[in-house]
N, C-alpha and C. Protein backbone atom coordinates (compact mmCIF):
# COMPACT_ATOMS: atom_id res chain seq x y z
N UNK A 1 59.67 76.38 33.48
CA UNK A 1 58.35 76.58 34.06
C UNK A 1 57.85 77.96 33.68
N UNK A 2 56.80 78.35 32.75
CA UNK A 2 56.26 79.67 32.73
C UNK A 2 55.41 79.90 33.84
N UNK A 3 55.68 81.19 33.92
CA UNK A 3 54.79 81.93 34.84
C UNK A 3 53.79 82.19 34.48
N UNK A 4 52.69 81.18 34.40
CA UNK A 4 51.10 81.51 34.67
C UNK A 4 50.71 80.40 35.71
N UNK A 5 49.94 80.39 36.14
CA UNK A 5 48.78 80.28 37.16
C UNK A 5 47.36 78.95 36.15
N UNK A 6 47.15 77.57 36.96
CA UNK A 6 46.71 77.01 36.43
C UNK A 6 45.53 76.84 36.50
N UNK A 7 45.36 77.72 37.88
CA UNK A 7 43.91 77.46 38.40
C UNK A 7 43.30 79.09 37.71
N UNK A 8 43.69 80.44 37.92
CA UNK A 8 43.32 81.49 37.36
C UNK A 8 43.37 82.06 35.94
N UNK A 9 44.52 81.65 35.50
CA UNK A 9 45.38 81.99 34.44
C UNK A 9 46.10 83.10 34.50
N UNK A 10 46.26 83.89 35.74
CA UNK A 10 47.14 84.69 35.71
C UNK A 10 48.39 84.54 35.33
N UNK A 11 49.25 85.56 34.73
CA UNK A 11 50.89 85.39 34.34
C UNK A 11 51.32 87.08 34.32
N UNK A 12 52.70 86.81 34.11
CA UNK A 12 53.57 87.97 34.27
C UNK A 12 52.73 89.37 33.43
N UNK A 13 52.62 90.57 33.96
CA UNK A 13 52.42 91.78 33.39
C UNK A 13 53.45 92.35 33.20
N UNK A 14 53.66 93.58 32.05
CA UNK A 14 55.08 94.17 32.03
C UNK A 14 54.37 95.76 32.25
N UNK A 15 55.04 96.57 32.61
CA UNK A 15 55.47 98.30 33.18
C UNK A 15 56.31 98.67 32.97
N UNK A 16 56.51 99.82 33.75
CA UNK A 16 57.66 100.47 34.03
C UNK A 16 57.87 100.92 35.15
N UNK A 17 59.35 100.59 34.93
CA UNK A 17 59.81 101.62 36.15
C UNK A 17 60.34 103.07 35.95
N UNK A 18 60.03 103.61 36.99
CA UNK A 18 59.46 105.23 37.13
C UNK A 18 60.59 106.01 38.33
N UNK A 19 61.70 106.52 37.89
CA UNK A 19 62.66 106.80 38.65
C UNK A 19 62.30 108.14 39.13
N UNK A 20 62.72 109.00 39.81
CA UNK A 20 62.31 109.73 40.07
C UNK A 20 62.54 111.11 39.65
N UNK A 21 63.23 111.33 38.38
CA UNK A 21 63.42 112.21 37.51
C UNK A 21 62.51 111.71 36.03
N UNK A 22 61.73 110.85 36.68
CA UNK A 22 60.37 110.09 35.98
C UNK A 22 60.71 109.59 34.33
N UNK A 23 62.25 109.07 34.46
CA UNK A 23 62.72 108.09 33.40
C UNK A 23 61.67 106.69 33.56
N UNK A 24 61.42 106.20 32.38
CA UNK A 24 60.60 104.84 32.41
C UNK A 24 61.80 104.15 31.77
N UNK A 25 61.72 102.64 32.73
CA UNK A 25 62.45 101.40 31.83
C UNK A 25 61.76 100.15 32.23
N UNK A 26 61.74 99.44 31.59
CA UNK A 26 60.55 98.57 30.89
C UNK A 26 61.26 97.22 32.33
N UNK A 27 59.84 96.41 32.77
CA UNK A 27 60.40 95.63 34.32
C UNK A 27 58.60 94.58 33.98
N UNK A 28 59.04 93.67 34.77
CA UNK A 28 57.61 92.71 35.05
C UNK A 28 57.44 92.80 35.67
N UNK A 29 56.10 92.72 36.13
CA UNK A 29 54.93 92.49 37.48
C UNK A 29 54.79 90.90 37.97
N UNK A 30 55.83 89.99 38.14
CA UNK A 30 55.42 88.46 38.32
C UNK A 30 54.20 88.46 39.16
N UNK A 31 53.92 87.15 38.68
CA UNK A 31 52.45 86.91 39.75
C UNK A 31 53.11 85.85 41.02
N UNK A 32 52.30 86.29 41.72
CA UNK A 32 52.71 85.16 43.29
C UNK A 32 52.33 83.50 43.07
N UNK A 33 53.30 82.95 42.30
CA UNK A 33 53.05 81.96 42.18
C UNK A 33 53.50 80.48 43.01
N UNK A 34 52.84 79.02 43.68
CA UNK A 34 52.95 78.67 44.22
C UNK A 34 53.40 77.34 43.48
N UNK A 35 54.30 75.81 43.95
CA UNK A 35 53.95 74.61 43.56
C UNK A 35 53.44 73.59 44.43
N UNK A 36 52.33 73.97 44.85
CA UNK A 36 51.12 72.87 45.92
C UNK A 36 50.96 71.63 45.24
N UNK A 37 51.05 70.96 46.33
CA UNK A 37 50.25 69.31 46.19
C UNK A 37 49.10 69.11 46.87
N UNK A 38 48.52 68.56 46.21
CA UNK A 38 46.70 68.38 46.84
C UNK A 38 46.69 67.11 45.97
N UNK A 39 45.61 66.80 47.12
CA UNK A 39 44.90 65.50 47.04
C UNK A 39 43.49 65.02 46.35
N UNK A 40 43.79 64.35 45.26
CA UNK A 40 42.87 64.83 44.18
C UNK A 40 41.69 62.88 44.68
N UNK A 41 40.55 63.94 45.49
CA UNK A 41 39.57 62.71 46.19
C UNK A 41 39.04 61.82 44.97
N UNK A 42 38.66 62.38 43.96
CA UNK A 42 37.48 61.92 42.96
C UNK A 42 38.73 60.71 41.88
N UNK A 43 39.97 60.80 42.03
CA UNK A 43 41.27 59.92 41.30
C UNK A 43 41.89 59.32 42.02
N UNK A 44 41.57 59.42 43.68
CA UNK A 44 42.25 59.09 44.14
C UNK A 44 43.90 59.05 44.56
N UNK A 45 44.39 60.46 44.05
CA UNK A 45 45.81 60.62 44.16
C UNK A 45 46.13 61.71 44.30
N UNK A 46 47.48 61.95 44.34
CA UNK A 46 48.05 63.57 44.63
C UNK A 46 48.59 64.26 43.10
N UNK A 47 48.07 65.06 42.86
CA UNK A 47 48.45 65.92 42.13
C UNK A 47 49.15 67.27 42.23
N UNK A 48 49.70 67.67 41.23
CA UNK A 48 51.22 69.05 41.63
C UNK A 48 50.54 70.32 40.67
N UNK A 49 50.26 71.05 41.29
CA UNK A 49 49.66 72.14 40.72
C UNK A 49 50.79 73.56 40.79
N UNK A 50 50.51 74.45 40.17
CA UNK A 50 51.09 75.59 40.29
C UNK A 50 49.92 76.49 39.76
N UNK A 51 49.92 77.51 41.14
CA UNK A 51 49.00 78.15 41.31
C UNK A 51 49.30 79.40 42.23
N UNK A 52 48.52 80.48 42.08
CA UNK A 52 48.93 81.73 42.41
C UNK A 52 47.85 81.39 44.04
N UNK A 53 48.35 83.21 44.84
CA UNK A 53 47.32 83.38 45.76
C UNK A 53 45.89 83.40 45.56
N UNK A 54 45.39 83.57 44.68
CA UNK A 54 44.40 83.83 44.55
C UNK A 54 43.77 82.42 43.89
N UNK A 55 44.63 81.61 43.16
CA UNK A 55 44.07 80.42 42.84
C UNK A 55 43.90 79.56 44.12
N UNK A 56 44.50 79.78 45.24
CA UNK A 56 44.60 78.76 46.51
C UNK A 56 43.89 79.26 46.77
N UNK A 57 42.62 80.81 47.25
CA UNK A 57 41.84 80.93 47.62
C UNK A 57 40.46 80.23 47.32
N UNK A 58 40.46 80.45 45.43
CA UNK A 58 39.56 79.33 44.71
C UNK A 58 39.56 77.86 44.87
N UNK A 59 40.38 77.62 45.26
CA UNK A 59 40.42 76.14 45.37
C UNK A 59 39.96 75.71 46.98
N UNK A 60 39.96 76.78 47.90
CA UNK A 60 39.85 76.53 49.22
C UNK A 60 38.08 76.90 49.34
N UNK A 61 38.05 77.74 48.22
CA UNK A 61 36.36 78.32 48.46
C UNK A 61 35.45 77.53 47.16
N UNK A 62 35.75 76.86 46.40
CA UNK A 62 35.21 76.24 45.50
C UNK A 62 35.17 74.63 45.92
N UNK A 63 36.54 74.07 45.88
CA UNK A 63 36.94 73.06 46.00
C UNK A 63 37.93 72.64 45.13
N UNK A 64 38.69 71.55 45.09
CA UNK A 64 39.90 71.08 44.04
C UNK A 64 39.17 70.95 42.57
N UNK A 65 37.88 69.76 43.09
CA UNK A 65 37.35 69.33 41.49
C UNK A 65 36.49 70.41 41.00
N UNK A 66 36.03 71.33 41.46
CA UNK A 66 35.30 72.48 40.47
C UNK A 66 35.87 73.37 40.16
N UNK A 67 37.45 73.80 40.78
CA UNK A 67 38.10 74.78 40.44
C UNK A 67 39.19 74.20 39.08
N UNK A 68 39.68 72.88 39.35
CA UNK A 68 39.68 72.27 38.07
C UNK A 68 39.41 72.16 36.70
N UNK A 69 37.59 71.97 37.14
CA UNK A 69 36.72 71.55 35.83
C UNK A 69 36.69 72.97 35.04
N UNK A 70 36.76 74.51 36.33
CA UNK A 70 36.25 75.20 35.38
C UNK A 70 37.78 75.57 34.83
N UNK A 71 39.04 75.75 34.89
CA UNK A 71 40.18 76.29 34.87
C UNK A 71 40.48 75.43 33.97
N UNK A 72 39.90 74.04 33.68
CA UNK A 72 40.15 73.30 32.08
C UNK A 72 39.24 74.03 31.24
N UNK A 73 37.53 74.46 31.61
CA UNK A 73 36.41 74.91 30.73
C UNK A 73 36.96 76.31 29.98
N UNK A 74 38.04 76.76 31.09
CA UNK A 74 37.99 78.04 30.51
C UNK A 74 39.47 78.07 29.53
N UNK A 75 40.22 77.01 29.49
CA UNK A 75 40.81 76.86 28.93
C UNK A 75 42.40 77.19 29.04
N UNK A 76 42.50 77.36 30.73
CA UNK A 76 43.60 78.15 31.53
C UNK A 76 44.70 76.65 32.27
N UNK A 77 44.62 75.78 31.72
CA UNK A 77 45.15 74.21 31.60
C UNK A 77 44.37 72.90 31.20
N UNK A 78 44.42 72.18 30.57
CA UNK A 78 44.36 70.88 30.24
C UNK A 78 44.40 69.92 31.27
N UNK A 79 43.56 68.61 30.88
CA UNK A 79 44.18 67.48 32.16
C UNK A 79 45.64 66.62 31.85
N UNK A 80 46.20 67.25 30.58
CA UNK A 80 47.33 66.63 30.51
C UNK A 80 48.56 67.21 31.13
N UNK A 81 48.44 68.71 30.83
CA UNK A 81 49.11 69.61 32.17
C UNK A 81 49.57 69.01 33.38
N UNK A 82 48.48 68.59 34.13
CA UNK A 82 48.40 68.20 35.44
C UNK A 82 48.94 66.98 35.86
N UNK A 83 50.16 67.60 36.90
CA UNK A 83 51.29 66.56 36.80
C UNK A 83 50.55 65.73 38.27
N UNK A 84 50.47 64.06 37.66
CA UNK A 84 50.19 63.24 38.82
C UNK A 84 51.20 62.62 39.57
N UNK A 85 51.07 62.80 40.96
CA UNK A 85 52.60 62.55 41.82
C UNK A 85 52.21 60.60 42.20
N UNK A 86 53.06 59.78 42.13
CA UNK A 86 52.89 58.50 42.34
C UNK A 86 53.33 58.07 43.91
């Protein structure tokens, strides 16, 4: 499973870490990522998403099918991606 985000496209950032004799060694920033099931009204079924905090906000303030349409428009997953639960 990579770490990006299907609804935002967020994924892992890399840094450093910063000791306190201010040595740097190289570390990731993961993103807060989730695996939600929602109920996809317009297909009639449940679908398995993986999605960050901030994508569950979009999806709670947009809705499932427009946060979707645009997170395929923008090219941050496919509808083949999108795993349908039976």
């Amino acid at each position: 499973m990579s770490k990006i985000c299907q609804i935002t496209g967020k994924k892992a950032m890399i840094g450093n870490n910063v000791s306190h004799s201010k040595r740097r060694t190289k570390r990731t920033f993961d993103v807060n990522l989730f695996k939600k099931k929602f109920y996809y009204v317009e297909q009639d079924c449940w679908i398995s998403l993986t999605t960050s905090a901030s994508g569950l906000r979009n999806i709670n303030k947009m809705g499932l099918d427009a946060a979707l349409k645009d997170a395929v428009s923008k090219g941050y997953c496919d509808w083949k991606s999108i795993k349908i639960l039976a």
